[in-house]
C-alpha atoms as a PDB file:
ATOM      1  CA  UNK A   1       0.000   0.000   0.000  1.00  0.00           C
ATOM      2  CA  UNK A   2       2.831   2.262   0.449  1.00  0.00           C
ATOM      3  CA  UNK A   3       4.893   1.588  -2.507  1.00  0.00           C
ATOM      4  CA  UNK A   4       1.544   2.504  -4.296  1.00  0.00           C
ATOM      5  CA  UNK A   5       1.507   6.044  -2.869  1.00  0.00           C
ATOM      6  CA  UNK A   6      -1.195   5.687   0.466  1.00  0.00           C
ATOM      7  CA  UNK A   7       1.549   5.908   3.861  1.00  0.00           C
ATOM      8  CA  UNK A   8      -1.006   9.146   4.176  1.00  0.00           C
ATOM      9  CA  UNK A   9      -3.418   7.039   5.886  1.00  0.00           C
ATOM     10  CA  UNK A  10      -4.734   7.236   9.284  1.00  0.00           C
ATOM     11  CA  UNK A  11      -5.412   3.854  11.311  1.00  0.00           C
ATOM     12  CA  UNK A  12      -7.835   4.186  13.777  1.00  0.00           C
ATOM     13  CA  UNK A  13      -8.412   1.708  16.713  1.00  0.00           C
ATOM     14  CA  UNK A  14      -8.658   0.555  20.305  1.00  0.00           C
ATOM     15  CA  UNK A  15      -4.781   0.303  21.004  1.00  0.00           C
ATOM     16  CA  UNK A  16      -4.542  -3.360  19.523  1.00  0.00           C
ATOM     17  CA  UNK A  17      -0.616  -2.764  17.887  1.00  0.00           C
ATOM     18  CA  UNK A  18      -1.458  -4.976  14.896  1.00  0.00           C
ATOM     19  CA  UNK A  19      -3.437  -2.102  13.545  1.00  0.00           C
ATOM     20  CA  UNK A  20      -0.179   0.142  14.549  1.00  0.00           C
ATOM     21  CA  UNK A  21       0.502   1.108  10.816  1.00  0.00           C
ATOM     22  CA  UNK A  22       1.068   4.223   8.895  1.00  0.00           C
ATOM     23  CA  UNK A  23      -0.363   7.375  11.401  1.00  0.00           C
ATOM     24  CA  UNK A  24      -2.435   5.743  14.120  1.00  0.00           C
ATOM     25  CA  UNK A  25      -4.825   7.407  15.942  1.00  0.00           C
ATOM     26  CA  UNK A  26      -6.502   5.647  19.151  1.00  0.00           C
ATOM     27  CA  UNK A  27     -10.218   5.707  20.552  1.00  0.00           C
ATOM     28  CA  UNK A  28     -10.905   8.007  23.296  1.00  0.00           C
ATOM     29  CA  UNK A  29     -13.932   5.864  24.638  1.00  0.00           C
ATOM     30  CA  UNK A  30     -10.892   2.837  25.552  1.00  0.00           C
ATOM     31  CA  UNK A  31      -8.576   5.221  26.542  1.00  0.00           C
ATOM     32  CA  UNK A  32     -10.845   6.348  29.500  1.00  0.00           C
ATOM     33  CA  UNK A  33     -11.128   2.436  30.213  1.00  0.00           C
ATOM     34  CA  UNK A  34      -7.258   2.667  31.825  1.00  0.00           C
ATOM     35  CA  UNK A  35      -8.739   4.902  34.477  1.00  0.00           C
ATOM     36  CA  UNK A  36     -11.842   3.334  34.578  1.00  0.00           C
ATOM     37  CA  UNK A  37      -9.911  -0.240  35.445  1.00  0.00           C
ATOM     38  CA  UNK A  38      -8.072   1.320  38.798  1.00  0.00           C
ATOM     39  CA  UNK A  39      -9.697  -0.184  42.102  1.00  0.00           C
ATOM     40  CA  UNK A  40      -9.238   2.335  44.786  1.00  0.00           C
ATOM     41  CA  UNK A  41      -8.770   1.395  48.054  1.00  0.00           C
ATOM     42  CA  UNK A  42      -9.799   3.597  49.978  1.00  0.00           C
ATOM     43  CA  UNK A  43     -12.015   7.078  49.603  1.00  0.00           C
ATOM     44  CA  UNK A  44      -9.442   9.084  48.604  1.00  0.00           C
ATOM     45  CA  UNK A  45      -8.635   7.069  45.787  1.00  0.00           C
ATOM     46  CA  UNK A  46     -11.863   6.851  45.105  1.00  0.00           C
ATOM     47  CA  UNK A  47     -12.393  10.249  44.668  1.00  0.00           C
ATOM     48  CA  UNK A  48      -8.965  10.985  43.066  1.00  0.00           C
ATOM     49  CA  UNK A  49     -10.459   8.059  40.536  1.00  0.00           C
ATOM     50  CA  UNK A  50     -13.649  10.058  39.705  1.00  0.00           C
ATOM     51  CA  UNK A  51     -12.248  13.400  39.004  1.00  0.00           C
ATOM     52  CA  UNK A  52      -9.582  12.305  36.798  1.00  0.00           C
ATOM     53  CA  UNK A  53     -12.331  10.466  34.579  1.00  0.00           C
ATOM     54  CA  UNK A  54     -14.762  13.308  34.858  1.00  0.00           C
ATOM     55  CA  UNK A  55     -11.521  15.592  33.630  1.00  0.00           C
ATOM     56  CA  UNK A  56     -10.922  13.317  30.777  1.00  0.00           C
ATOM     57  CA  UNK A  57     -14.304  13.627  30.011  1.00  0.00           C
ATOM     58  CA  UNK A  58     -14.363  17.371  30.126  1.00  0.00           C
ATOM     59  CA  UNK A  59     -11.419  16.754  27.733  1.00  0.00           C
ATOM     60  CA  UNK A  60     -13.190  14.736  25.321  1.00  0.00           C
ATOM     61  CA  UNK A  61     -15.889  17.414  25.592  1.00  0.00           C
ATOM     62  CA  UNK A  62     -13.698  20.149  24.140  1.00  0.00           C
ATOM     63  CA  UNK A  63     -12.563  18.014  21.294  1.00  0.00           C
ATOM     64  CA  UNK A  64     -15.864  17.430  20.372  1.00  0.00           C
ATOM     65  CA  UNK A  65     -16.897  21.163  20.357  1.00  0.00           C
ATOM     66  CA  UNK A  66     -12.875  21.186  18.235  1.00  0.00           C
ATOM     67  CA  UNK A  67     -14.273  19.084  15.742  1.00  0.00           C
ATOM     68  CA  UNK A  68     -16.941  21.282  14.827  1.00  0.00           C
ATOM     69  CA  UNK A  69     -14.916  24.825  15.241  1.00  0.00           C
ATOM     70  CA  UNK A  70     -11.436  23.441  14.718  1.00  0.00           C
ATOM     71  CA  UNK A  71      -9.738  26.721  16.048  1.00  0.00           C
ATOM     72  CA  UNK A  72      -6.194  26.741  17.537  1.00  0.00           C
ATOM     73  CA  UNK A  73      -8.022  28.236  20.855  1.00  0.00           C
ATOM     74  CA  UNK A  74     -10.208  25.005  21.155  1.00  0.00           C
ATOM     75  CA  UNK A  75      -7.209  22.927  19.962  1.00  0.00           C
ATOM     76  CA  UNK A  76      -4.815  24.868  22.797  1.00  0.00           C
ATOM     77  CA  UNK A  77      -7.575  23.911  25.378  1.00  0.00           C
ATOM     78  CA  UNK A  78      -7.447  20.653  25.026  1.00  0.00           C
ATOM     79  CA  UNK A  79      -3.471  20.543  24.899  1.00  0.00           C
ATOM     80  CA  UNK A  80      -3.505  22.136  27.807  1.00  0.00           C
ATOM     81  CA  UNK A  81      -6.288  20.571  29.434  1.00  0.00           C
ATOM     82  CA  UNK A  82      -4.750  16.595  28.217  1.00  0.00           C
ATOM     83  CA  UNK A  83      -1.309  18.395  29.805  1.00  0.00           C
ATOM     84  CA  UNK A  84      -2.600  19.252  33.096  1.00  0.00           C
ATOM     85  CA  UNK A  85      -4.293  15.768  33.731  1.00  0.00           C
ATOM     86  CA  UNK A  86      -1.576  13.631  33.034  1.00  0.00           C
ATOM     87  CA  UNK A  87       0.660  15.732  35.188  1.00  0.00           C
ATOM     88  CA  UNK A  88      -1.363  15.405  37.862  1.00  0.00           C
ATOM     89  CA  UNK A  89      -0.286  13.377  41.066  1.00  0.00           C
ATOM     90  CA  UNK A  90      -3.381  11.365  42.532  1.00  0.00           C
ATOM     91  CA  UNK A  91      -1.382   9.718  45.699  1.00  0.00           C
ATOM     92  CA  UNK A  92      -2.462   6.563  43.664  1.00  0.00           C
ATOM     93  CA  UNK A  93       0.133   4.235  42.256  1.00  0.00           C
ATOM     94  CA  UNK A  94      -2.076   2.500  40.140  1.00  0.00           C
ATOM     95  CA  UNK A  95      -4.179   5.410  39.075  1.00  0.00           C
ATOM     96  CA  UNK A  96      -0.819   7.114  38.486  1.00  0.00           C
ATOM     97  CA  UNK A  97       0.286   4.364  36.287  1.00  0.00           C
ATOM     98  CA  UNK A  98      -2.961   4.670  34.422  1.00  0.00           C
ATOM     99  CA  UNK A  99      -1.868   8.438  34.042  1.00  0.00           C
ATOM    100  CA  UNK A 100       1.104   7.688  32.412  1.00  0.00           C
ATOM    101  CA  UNK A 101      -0.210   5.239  30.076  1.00  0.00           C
ATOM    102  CA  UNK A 102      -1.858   7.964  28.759  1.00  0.00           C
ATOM    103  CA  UNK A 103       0.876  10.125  28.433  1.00  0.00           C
ATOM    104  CA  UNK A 104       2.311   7.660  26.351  1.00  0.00           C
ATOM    105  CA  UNK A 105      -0.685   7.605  23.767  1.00  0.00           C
ATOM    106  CA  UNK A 106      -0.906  11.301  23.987  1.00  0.00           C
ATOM    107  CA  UNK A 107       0.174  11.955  20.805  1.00  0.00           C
ATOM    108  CA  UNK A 108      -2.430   9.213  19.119  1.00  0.00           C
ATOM    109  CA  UNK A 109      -4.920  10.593  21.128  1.00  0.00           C
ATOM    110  CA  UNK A 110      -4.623  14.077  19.890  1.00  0.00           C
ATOM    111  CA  UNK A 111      -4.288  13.313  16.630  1.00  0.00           C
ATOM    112  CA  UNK A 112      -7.431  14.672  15.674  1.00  0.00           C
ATOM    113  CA  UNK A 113      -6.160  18.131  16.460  1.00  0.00           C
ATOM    114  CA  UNK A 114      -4.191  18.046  13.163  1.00  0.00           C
ATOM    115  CA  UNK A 115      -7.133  16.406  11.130  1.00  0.00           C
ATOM    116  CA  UNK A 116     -10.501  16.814  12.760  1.00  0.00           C
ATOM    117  CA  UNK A 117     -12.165  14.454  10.239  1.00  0.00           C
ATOM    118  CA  UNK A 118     -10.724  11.610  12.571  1.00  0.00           C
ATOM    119  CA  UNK A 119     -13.106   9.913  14.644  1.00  0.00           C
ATOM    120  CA  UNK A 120     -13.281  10.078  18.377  1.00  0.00           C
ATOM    121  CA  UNK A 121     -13.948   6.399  19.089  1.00  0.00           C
ATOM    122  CA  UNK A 122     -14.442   3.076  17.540  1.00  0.00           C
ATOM    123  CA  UNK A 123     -18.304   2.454  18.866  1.00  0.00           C
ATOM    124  CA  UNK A 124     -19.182   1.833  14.965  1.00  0.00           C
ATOM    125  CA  UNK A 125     -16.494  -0.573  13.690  1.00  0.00           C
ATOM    126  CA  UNK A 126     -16.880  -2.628  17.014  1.00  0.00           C
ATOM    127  CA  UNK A 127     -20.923  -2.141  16.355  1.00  0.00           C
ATOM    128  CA  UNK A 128     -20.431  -3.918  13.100  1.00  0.00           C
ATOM    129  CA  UNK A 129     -17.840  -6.829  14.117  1.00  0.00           C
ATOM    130  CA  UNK A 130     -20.926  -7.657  17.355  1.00  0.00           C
ATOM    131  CA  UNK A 131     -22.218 -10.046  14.585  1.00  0.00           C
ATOM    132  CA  UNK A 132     -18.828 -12.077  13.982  1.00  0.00           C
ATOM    133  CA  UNK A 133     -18.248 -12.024  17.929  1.00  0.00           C
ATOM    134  CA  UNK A 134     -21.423 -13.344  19.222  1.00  0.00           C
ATOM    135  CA  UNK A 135     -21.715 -16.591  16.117  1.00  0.00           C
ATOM    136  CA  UNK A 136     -18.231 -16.857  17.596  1.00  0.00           C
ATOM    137  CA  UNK A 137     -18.943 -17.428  20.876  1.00  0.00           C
ATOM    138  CA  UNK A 138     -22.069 -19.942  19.838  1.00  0.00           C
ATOM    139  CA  UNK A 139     -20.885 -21.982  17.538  1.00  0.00           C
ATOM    140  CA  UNK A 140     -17.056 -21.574  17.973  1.00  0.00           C
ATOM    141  CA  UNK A 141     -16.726 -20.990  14.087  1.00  0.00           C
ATOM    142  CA  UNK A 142     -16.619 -22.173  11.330  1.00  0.00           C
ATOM    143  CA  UNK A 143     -15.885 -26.137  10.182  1.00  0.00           C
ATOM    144  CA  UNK A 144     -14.191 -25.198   6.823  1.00  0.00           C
ATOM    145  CA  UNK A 145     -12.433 -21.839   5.272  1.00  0.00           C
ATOM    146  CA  UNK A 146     -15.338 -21.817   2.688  1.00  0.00           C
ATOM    147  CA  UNK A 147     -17.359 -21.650   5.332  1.00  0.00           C
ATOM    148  CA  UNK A 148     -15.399 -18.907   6.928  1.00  0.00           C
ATOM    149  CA  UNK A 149     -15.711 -17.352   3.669  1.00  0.00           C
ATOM    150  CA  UNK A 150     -19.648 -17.358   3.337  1.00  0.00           C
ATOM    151  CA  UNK A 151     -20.338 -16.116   6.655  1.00  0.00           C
ATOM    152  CA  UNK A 152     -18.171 -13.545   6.177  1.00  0.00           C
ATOM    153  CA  UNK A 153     -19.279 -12.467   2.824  1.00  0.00           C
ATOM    154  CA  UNK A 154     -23.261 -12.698   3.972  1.00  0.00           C
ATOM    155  CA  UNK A 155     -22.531 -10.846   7.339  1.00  0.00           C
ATOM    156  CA  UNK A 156     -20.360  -8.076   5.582  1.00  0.00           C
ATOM    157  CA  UNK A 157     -23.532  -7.760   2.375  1.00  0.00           C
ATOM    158  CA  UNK A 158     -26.190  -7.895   4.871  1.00  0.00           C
ATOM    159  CA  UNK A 159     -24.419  -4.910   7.352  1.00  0.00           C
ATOM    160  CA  UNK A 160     -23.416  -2.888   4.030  1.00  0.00           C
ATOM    161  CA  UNK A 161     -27.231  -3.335   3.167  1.00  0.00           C
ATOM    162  CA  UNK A 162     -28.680  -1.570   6.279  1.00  0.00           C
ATOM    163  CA  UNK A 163     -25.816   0.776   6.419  1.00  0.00           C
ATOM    164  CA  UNK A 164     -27.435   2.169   3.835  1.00  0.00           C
ATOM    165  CA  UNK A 165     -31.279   1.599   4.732  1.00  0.00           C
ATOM    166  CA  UNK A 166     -31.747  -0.744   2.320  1.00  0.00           C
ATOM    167  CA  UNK A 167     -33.340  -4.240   2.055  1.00  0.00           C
ATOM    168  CA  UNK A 168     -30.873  -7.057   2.650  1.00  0.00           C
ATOM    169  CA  UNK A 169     -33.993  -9.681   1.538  1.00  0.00           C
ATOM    170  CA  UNK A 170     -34.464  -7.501  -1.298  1.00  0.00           C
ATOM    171  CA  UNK A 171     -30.622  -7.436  -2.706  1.00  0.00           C
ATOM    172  CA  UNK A 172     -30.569 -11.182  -2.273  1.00  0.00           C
ATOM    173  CA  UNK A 173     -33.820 -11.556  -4.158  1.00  0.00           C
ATOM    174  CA  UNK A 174     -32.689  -9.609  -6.933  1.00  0.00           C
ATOM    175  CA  UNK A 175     -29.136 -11.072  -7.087  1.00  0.00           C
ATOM    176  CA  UNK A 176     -30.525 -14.545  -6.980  1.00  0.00           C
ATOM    177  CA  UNK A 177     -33.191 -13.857  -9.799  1.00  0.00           C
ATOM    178  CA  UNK A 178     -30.712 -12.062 -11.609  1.00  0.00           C
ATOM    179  CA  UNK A 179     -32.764  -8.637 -12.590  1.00  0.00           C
ATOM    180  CA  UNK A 180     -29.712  -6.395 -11.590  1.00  0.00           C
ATOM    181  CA  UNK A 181     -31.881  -3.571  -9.880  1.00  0.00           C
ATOM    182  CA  UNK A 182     -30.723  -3.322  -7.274  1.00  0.00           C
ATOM    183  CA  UNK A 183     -27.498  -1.216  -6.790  1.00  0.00           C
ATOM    184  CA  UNK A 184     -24.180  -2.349  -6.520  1.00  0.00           C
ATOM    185  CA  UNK A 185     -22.812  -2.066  -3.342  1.00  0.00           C
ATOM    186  CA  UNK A 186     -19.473  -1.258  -4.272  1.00  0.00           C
ATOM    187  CA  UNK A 187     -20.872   1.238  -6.017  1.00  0.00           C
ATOM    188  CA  UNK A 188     -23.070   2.467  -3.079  1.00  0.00           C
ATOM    189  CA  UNK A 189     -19.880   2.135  -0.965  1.00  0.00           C
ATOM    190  CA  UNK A 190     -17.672   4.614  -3.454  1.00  0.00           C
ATOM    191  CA  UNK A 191     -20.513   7.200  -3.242  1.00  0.00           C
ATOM    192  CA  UNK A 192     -20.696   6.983   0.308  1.00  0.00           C
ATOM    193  CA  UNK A 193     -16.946   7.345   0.541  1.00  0.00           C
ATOM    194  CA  UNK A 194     -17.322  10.812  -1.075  1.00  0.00           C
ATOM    195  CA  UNK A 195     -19.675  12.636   0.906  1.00  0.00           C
ATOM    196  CA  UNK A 196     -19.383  10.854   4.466  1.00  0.00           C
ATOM    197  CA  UNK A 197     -16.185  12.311   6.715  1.00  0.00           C
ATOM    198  CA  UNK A 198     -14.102   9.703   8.444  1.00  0.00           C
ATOM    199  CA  UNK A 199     -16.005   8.320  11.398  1.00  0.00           C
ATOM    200  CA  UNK A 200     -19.572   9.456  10.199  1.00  0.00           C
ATOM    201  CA  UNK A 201     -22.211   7.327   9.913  1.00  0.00           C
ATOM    202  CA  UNK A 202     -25.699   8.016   8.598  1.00  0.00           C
ATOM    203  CA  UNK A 203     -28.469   5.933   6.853  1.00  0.00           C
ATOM    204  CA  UNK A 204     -29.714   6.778   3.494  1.00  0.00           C
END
């Protein structure tokens, strides 16, 4: 992909380092997850617990109003804001460790400062994998890799279908039948592409 011209490319995901390539941005929502995690001990932990995730919050607040006025004010806040929290000291060693895993993924957390198209979490993606995950679980998966292969291809046509608020009984009717009215969803996909920013979803 890079010797064909696209090391541009973002990656966007939960912090799992096999999708670690090209720029790699990382989803708030699991971020907050490393405070969230931290069992205090005693009340003051506990309440050094809640105010760092209610900061981070506050945080992710101010990048959302960023994304829709991407000024360098709102971008400063929430460099200064992300700055301030991780320097903070809690009196918790674990909650402090949590604090400096952060500071590690600062910079693919605030990523979206320098292109605001990116997406703040991965709720979507890990919406549309819930199918794979839970026939997983059930039936432990699949017997053969054509198998593999049809689920796969079925699951992906029938969540492209309602992406798009359209029939999934209805594109397999007409592909089986053959009339070829029903759009392509490649081609559906390439429109879609054009007019959707990164991270937006919407039904048509």
């Amino acid at each position: 992909m890079i010797e064909h011209g696209l090391g541009h490319l973002t990656t966007f995901s939960d912090g799992a380092q096999q999708f670690n390539v090209f720029r790699h941005a990382q989803c708030w929502v699991h971020a907050e997850r490393l405070l969230a995690k931290v069992h205090p001990v005693n009340e003051q932990q506990a309440r050094a617990q809640e105010c760092c995730r209610n900061w981070l919050w506050a945080i992710y607040d101010d990048l959302k109003v960023f994304k829709t006025e991407p000024t360098e004010e709102n971008a400063m806040k929430v460099r200064l804001g992300f700055f301030a929290l991780i320097q903070t000291r809690t009196g918790c060693s674990a909650l402090q460790e949590a604090l400096s895993s952060l500071a590690v993924i600062e910079e693919e957390l605030l990523l979206v400062l320098k292109d605001p198209s990116l997406p703040l979490h991965n709720n979507l993606s890990e919406s549309l994998i819930r199918e794979y995950v839970k026939r997983r679980k059930i039936s432990g998966g699949t017997r053969s890799e054509a198998g593999r292969q049809s689920r796969d291809t079925f699951a992906s046509s029938k969540k492209t279908c309602r992406l798009h608020g359209l029939s999934f009984w209805d594109y397999l009717t007409d592909r089986l039948t053959g009339n070829g009215v029903f759009p392509r969803l490649a081609d559906l996909i390439e429109k879609a592409s054009r007019v959707l920013p990164c991270g937006f979803c919407s039904s048509f």
